[in-house]
PDB file of N, CA and C in Angstrom:
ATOM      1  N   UNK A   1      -2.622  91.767 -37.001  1.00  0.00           N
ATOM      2  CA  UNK A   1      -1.369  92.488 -36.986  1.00  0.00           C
ATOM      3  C   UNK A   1      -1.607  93.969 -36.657  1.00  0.00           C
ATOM      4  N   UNK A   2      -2.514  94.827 -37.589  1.00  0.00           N
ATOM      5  CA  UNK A   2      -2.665  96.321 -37.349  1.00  0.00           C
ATOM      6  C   UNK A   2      -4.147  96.694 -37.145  1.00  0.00           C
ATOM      7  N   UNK A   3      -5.020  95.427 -37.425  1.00  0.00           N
ATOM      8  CA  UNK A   3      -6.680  95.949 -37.340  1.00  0.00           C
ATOM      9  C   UNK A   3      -6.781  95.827 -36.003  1.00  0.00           C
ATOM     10  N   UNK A   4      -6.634  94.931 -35.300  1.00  0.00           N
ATOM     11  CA  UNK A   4      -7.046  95.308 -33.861  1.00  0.00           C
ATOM     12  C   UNK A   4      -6.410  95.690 -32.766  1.00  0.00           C
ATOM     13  N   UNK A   5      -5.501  96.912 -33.145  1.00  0.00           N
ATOM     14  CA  UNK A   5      -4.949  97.387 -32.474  1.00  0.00           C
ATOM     15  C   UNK A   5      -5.287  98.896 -32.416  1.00  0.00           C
ATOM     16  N   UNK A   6      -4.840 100.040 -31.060  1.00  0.00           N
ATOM     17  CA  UNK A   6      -5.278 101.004 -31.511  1.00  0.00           C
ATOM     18  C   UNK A   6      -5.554 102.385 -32.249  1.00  0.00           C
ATOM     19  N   UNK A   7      -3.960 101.928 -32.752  1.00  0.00           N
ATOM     20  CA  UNK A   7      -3.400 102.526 -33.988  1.00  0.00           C
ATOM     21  C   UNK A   7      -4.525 102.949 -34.749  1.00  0.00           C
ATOM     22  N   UNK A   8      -5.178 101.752 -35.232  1.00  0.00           N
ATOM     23  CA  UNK A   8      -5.851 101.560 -36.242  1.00  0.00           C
ATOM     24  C   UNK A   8      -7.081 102.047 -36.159  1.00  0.00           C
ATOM     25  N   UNK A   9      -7.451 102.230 -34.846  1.00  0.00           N
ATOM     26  CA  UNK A   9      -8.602 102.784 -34.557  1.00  0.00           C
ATOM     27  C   UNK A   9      -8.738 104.063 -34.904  1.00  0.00           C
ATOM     28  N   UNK A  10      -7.356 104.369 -34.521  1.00  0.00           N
ATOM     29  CA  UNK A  10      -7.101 105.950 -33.806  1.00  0.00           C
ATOM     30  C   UNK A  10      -6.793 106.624 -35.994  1.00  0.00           C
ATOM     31  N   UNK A  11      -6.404 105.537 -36.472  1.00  0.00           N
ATOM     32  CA  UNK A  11      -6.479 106.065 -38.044  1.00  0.00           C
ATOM     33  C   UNK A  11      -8.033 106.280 -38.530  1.00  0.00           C
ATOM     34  N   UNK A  12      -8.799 105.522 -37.911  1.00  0.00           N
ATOM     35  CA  UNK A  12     -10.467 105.363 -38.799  1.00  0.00           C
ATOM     36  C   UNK A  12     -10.674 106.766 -37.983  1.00  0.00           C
ATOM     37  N   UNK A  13     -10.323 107.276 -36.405  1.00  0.00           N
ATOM     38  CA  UNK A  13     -10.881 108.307 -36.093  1.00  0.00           C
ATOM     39  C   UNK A  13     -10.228 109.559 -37.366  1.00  0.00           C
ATOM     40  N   UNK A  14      -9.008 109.301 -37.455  1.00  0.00           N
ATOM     41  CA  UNK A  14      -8.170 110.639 -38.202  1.00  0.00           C
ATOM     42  C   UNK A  14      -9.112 110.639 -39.813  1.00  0.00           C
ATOM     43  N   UNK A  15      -9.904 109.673 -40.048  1.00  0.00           N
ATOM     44  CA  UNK A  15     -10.504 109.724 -41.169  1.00  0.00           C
ATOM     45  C   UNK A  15     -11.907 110.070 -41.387  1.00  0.00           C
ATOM     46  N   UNK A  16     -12.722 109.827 -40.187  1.00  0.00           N
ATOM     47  CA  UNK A  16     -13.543 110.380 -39.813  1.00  0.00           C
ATOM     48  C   UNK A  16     -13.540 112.025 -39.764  1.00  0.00           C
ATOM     49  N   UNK A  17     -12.354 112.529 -38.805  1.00  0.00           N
ATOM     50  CA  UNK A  17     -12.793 113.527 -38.652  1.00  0.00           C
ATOM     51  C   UNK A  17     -12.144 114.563 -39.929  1.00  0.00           C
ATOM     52  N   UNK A  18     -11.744 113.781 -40.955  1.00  0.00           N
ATOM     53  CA  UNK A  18     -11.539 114.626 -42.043  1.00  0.00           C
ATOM     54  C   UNK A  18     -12.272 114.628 -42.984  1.00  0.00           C
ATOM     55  N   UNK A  19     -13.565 113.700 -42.470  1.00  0.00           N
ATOM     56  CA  UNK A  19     -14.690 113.401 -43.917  1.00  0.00           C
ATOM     57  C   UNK A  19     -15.148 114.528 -44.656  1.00  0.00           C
ATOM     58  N   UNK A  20     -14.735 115.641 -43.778  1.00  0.00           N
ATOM     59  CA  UNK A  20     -15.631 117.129 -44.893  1.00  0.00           C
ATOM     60  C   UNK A  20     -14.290 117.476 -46.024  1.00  0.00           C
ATOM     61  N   UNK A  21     -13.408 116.828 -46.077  1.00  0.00           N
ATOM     62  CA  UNK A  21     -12.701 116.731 -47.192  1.00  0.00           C
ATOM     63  C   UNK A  21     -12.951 115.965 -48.293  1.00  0.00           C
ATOM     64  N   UNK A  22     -13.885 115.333 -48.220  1.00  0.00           N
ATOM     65  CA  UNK A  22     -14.675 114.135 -49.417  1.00  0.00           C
ATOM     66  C   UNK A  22     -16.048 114.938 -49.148  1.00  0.00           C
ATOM     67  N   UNK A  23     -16.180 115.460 -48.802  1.00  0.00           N
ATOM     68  CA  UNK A  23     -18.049 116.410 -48.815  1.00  0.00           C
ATOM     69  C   UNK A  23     -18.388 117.542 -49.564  1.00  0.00           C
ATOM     70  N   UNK A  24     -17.008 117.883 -50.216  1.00  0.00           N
ATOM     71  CA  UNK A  24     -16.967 119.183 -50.356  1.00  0.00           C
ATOM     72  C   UNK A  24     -16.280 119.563 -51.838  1.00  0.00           C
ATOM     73  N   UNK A  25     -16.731 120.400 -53.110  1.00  0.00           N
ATOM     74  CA  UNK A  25     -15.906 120.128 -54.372  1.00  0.00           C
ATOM     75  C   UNK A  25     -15.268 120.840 -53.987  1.00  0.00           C
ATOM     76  N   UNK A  26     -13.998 120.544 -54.703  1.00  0.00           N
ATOM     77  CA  UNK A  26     -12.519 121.148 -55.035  1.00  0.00           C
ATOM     78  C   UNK A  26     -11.674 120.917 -56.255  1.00  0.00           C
ATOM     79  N   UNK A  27     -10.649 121.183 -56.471  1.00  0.00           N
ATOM     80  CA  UNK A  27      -9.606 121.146 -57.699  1.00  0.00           C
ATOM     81  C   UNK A  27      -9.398 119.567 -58.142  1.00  0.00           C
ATOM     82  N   UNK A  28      -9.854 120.327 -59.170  1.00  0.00           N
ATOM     83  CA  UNK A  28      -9.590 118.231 -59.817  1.00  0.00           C
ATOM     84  C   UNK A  28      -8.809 118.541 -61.149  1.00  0.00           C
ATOM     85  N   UNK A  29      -7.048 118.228 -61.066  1.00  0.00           N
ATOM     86  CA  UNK A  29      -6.658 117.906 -62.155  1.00  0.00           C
ATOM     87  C   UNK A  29      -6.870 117.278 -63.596  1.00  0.00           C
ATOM     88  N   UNK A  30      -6.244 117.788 -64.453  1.00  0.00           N
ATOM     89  CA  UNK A  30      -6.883 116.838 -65.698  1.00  0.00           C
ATOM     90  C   UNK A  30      -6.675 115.311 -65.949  1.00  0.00           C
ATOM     91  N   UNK A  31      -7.381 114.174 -66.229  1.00  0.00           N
ATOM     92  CA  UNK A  31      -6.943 112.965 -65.783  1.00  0.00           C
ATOM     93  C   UNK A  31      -6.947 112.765 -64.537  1.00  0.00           C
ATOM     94  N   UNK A  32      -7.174 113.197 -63.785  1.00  0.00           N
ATOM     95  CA  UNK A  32      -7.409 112.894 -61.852  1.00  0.00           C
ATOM     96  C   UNK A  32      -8.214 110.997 -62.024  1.00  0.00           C
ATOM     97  N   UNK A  33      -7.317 110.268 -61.028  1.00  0.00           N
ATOM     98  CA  UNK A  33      -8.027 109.430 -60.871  1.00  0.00           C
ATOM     99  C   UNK A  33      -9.508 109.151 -60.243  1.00  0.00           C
ATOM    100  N   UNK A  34     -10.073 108.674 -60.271  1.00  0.00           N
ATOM    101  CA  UNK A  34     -11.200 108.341 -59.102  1.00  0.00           C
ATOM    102  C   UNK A  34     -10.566 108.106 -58.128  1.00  0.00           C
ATOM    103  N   UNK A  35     -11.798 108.137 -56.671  1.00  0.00           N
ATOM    104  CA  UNK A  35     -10.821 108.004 -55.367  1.00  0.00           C
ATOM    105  C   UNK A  35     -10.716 106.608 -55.038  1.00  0.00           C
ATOM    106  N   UNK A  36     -11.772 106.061 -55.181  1.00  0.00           N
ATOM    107  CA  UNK A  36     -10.944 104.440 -54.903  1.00  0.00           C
ATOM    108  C   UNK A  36      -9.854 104.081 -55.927  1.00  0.00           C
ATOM    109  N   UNK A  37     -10.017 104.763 -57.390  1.00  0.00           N
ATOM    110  CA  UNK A  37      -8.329 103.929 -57.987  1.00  0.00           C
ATOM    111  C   UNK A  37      -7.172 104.840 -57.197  1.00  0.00           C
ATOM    112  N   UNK A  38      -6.846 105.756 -56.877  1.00  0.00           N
ATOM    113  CA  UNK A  38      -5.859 106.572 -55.867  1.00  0.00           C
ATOM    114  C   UNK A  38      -6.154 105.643 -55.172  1.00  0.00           C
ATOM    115  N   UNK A  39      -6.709 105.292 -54.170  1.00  0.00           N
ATOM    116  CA  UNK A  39      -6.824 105.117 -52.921  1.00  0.00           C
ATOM    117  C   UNK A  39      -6.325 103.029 -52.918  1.00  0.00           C
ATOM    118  N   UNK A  40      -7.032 102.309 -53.997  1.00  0.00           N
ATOM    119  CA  UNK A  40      -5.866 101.447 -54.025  1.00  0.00           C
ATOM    120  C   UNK A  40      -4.727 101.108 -54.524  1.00  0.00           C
ATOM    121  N   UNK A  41      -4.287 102.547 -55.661  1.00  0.00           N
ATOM    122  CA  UNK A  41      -2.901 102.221 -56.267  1.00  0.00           C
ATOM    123  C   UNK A  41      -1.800 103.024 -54.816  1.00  0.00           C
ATOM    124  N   UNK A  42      -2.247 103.428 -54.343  1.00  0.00           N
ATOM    125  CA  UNK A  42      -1.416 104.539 -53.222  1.00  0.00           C
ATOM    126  C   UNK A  42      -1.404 103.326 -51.747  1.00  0.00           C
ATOM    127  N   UNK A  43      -2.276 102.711 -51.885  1.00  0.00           N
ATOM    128  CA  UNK A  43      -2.129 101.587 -50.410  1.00  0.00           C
ATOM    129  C   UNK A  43      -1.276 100.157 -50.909  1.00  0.00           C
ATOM    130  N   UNK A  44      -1.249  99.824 -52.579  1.00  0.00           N
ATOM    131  CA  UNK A  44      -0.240  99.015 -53.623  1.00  0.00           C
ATOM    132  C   UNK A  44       0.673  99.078 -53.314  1.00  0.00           C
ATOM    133  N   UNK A  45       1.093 100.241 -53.692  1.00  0.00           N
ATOM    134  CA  UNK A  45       2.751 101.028 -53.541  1.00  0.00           C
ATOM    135  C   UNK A  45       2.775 100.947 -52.008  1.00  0.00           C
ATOM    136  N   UNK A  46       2.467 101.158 -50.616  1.00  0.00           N
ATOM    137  CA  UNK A  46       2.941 101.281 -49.730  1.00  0.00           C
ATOM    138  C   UNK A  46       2.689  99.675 -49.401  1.00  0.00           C
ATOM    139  N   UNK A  47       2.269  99.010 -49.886  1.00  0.00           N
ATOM    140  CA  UNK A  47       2.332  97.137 -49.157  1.00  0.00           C
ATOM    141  C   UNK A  47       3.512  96.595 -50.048  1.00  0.00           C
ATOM    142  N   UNK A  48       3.964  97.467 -51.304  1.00  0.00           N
ATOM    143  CA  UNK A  48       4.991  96.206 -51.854  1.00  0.00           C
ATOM    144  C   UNK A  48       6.437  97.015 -51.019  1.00  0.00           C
ATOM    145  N   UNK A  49       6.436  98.802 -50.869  1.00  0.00           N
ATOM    146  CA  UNK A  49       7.398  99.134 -49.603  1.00  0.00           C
ATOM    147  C   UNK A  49       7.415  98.517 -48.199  1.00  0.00           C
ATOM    148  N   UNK A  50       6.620  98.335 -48.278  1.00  0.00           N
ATOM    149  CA  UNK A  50       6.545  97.186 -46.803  1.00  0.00           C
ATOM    150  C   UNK A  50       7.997  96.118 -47.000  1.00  0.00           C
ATOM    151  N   UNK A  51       6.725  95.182 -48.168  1.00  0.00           N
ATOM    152  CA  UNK A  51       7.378  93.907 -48.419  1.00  0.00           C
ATOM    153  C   UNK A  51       8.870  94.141 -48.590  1.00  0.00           C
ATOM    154  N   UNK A  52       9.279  95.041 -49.663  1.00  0.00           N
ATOM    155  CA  UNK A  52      10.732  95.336 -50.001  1.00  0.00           C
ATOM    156  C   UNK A  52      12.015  96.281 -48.902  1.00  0.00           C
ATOM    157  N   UNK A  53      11.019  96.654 -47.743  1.00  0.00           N
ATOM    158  CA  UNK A  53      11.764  96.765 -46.724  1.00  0.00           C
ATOM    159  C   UNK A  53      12.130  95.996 -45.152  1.00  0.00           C
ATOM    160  N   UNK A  54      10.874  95.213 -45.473  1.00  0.00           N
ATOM    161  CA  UNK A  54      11.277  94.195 -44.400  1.00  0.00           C
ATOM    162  C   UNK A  54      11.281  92.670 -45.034  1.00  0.00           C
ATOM    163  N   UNK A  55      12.761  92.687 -45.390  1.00  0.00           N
ATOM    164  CA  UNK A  55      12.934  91.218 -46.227  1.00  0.00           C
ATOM    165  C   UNK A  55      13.019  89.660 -45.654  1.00  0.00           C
ATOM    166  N   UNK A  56      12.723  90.248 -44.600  1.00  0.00           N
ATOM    167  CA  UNK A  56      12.956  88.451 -43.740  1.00  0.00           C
ATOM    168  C   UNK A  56      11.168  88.081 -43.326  1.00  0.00           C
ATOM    169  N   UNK A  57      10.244  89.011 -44.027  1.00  0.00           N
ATOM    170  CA  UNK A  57       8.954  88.427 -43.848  1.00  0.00           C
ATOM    171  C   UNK A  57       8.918  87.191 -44.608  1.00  0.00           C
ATOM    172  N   UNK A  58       7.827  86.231 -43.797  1.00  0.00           N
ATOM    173  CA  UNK A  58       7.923  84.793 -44.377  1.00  0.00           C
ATOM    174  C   UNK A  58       6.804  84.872 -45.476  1.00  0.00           C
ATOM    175  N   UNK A  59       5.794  83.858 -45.878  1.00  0.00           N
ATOM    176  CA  UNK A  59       4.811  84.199 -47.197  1.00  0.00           C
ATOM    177  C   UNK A  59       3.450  84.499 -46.012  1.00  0.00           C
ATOM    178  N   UNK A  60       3.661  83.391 -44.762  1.00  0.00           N
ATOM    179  CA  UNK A  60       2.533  83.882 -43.830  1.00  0.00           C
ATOM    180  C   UNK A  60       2.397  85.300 -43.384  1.00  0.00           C
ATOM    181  N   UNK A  61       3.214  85.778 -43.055  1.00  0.00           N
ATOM    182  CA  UNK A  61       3.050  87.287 -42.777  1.00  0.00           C
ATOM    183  C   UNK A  61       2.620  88.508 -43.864  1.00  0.00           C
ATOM    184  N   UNK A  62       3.630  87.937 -44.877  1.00  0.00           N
ATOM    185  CA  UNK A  62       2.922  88.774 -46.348  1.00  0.00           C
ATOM    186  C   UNK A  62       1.521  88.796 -46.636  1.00  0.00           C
ATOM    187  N   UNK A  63       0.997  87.064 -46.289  1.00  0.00           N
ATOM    188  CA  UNK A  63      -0.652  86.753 -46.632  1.00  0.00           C
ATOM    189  C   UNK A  63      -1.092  87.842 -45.690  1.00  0.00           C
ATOM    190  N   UNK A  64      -0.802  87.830 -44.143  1.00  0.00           N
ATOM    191  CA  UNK A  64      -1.706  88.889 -43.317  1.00  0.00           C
ATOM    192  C   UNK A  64      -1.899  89.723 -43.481  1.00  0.00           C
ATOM    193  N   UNK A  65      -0.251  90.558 -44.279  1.00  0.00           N
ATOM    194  CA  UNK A  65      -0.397  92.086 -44.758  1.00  0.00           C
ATOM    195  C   UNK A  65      -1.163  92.121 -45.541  1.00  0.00           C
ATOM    196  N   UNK A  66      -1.469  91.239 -46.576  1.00  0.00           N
ATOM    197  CA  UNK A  66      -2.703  91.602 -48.221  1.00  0.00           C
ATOM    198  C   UNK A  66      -3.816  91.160 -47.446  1.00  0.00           C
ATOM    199  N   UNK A  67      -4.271  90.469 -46.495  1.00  0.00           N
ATOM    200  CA  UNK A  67      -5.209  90.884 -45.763  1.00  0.00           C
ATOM    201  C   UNK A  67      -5.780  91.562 -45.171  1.00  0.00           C
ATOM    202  N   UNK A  68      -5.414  92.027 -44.205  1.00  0.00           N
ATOM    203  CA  UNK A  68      -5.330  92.900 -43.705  1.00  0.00           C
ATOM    204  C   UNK A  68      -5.631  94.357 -44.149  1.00  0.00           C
ATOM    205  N   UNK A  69      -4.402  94.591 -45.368  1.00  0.00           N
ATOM    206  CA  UNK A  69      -4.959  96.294 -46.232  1.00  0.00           C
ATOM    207  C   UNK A  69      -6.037  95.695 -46.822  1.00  0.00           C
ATOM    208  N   UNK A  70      -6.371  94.418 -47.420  1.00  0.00           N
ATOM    209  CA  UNK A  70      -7.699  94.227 -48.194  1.00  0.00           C
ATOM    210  C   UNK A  70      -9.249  94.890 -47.119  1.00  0.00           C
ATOM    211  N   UNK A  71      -9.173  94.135 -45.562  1.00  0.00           N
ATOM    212  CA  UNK A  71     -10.114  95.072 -44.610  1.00  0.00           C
ATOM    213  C   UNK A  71      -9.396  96.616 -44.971  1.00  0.00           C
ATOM    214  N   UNK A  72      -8.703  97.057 -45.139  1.00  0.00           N
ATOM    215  CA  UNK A  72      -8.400  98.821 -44.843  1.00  0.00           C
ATOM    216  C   UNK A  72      -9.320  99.025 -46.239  1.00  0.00           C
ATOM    217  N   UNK A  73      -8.545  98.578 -47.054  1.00  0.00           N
ATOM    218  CA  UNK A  73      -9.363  99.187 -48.360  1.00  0.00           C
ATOM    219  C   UNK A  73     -10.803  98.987 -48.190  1.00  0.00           C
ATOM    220  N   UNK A  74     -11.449  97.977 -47.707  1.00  0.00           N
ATOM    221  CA  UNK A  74     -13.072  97.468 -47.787  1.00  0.00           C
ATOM    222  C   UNK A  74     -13.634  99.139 -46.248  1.00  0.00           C
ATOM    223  N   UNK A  75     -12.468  98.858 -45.410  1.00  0.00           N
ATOM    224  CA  UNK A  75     -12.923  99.609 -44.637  1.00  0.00           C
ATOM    225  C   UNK A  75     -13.453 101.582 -45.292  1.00  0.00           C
ATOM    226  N   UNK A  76     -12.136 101.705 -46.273  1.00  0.00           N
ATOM    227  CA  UNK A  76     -12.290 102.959 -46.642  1.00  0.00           C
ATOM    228  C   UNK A  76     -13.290 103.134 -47.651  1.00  0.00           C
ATOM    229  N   UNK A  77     -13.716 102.319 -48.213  1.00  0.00           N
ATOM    230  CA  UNK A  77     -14.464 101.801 -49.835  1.00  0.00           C
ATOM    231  C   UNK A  77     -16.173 102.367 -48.709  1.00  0.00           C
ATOM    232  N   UNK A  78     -16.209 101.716 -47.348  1.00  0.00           N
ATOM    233  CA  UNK A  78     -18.010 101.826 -46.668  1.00  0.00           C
ATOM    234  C   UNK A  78     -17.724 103.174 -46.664  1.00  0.00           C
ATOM    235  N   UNK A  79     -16.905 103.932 -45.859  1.00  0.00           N
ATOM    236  CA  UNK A  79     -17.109 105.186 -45.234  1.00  0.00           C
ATOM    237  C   UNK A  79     -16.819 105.976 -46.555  1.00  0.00           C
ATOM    238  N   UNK A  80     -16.239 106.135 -47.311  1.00  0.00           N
ATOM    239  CA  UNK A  80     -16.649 106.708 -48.530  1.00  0.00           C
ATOM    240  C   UNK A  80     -17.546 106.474 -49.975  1.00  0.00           C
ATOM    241  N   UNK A  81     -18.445 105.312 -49.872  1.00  0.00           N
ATOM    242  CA  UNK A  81     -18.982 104.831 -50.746  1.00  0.00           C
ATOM    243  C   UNK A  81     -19.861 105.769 -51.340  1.00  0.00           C
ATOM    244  N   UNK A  82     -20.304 107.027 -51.131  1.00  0.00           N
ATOM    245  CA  UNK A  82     -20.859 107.374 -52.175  1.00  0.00           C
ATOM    246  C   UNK A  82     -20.506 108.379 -53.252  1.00  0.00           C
ATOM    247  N   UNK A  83     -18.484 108.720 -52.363  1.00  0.00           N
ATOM    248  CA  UNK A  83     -17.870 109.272 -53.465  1.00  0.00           C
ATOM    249  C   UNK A  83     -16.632 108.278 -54.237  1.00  0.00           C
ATOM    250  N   UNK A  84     -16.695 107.194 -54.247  1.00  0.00           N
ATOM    251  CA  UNK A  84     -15.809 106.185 -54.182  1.00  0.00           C
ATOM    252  C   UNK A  84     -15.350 106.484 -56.159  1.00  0.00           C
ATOM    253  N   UNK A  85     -16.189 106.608 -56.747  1.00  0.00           N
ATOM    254  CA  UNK A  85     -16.053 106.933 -58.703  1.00  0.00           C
ATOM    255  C   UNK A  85     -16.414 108.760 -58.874  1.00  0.00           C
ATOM    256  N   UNK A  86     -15.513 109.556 -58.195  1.00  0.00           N
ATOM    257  CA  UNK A  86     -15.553 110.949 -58.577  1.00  0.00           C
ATOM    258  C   UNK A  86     -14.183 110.742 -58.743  1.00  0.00           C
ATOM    259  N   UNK A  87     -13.510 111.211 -59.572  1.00  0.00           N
ATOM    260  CA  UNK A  87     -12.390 112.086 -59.669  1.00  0.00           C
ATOM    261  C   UNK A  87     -11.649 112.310 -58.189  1.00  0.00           C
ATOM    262  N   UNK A  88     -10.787 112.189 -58.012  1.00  0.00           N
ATOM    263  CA  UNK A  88     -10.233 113.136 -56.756  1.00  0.00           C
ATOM    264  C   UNK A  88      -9.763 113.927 -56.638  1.00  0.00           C
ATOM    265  N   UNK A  89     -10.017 115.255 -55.991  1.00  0.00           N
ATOM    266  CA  UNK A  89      -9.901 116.035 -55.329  1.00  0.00           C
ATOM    267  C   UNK A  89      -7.881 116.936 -55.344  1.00  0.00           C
ATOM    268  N   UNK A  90      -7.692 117.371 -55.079  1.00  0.00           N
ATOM    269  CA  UNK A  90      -6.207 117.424 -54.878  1.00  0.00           C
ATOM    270  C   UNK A  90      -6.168 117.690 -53.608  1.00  0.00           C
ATOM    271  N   UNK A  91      -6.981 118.526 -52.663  1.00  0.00           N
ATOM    272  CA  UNK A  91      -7.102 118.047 -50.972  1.00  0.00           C
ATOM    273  C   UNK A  91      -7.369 116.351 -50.923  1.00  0.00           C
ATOM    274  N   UNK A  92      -7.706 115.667 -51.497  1.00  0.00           N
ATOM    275  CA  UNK A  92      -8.537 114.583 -51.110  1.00  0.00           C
ATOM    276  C   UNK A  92      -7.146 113.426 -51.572  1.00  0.00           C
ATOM    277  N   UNK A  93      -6.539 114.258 -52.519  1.00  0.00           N
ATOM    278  CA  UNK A  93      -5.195 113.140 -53.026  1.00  0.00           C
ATOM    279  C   UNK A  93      -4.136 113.211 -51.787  1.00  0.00           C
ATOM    280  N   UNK A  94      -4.041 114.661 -51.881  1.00  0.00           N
ATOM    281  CA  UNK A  94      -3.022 114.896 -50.356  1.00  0.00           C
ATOM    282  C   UNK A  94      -3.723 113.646 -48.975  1.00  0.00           C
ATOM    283  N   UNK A  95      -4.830 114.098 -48.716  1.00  0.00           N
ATOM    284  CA  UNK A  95      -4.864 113.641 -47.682  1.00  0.00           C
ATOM    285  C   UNK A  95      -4.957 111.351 -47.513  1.00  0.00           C
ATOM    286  N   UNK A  96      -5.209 111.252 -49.008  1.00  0.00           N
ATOM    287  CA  UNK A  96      -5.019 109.729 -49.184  1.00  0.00           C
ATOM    288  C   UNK A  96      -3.774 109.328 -49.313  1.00  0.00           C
ATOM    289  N   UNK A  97      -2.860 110.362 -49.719  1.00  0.00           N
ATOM    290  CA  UNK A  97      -1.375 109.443 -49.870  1.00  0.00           C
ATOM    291  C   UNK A  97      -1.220 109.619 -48.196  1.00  0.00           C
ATOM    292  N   UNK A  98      -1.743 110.621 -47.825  1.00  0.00           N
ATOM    293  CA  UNK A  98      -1.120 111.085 -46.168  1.00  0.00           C
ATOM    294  C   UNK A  98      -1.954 109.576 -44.997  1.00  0.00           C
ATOM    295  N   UNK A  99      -2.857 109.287 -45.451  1.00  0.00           N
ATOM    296  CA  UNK A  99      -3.620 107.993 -44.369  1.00  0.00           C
ATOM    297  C   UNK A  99      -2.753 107.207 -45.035  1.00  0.00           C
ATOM    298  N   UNK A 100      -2.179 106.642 -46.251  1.00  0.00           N
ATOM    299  CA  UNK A 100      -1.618 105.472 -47.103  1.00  0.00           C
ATOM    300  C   UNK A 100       0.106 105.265 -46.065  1.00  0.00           C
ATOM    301  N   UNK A 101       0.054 106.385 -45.818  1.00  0.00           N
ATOM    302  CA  UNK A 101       1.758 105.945 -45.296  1.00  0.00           C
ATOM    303  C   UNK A 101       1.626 106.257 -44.004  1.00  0.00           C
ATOM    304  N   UNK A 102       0.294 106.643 -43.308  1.00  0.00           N
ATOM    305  CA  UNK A 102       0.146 106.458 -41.994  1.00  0.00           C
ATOM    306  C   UNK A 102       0.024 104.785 -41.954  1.00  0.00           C
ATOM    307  N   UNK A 103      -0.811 104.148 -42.723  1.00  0.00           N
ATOM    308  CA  UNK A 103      -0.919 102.850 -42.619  1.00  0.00           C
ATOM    309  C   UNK A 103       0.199 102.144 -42.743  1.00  0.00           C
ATOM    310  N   UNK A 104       0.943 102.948 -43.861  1.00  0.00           N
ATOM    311  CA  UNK A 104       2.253 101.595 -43.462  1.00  0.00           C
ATOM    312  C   UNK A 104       2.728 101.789 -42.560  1.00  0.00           C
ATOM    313  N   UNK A 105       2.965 103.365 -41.587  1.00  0.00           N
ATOM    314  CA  UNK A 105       3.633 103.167 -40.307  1.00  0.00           C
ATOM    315  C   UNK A 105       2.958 101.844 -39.215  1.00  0.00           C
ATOM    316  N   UNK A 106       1.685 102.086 -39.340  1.00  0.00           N
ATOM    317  CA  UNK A 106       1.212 100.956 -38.591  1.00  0.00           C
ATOM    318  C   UNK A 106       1.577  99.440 -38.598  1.00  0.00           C
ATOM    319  N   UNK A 107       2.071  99.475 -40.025  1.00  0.00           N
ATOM    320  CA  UNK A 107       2.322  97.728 -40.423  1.00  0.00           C
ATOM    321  C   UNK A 107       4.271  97.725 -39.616  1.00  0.00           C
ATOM    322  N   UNK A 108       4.455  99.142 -40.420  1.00  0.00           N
ATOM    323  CA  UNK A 108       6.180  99.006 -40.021  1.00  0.00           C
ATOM    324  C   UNK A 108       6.056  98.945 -38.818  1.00  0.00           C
ATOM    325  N   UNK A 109       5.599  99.983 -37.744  1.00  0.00           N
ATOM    326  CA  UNK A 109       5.585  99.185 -35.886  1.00  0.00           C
ATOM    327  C   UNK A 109       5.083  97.547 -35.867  1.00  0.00           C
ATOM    328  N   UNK A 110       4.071  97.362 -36.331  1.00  0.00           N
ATOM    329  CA  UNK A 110       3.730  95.734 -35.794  1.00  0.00           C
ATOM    330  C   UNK A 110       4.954  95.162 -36.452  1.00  0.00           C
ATOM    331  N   UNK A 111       5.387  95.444 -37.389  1.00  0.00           N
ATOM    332  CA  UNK A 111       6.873  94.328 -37.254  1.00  0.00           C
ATOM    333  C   UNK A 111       7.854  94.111 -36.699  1.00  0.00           C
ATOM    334  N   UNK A 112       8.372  95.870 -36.392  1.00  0.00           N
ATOM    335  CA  UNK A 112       9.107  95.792 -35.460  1.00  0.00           C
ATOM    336  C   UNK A 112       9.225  95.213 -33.773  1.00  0.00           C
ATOM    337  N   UNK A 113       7.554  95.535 -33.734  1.00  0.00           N
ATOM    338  CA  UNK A 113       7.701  94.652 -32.310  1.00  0.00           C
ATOM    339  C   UNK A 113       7.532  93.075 -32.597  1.00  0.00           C
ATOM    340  N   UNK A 114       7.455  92.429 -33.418  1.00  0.00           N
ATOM    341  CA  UNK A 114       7.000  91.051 -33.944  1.00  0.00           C
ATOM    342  C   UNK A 114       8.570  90.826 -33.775  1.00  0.00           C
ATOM    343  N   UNK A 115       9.780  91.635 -34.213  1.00  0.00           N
ATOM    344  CA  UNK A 115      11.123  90.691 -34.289  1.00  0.00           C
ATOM    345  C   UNK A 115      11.944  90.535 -33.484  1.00  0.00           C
TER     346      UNK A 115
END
């Protein structure tokens, strides 16, 4: 649906070239999550907005979407794995909710051209 397309590519580049935002300390609120729990409660919330905005998906298409972010998340989990249990950042929160709803734009176009 959105991995092999070049959207998706063109998101791993926008993440790449922001990696010195995970390289670098900064402001960490009190209670700050770690970045993988942000990073899969923030991609959660944008797959069940998916689901609850495009209501005529069948259960097959839903399965692709939790597939699918399951590669995004595995994808973001390699390229950040060795800050994956720090705290995050408040640049690093900004910029994960900001890839999280780039991704759902990606899912919201593949549907739209799917209907």
């Amino acid at each position: 649906m959105v991995l092999d397309r070049q959207g998706y590519d063109d998101l791993i580049m926008y993440l790449t070239q922001n990696l010195a935002l995970f390289e670098k300390p900064g402001e960490i609120k009190p209670g700050a999550p770690t970045v993988m729990e942000l990073i899969e409660d923030v991609i959660a919330q944008n797959v069940m907005l998916i689901c609850e905005q495009h209501t005529d998906l069948n259960t097959e298409q839903r399965s692709q979407i939790v597939r699918e972010v399951d590669g995004i998340v595995y994808d973001l989990e390699e390229v950040l794995s060795s800050i994956t249990s720090q705290p995050v950042t408040v640049e690093q929160h900004a910029f994960i909710d900001e890839f999280a709803g780039l991704v759902k734009n990606l899912f919201d176009s593949a549907l739209t051209q799917q209907s």
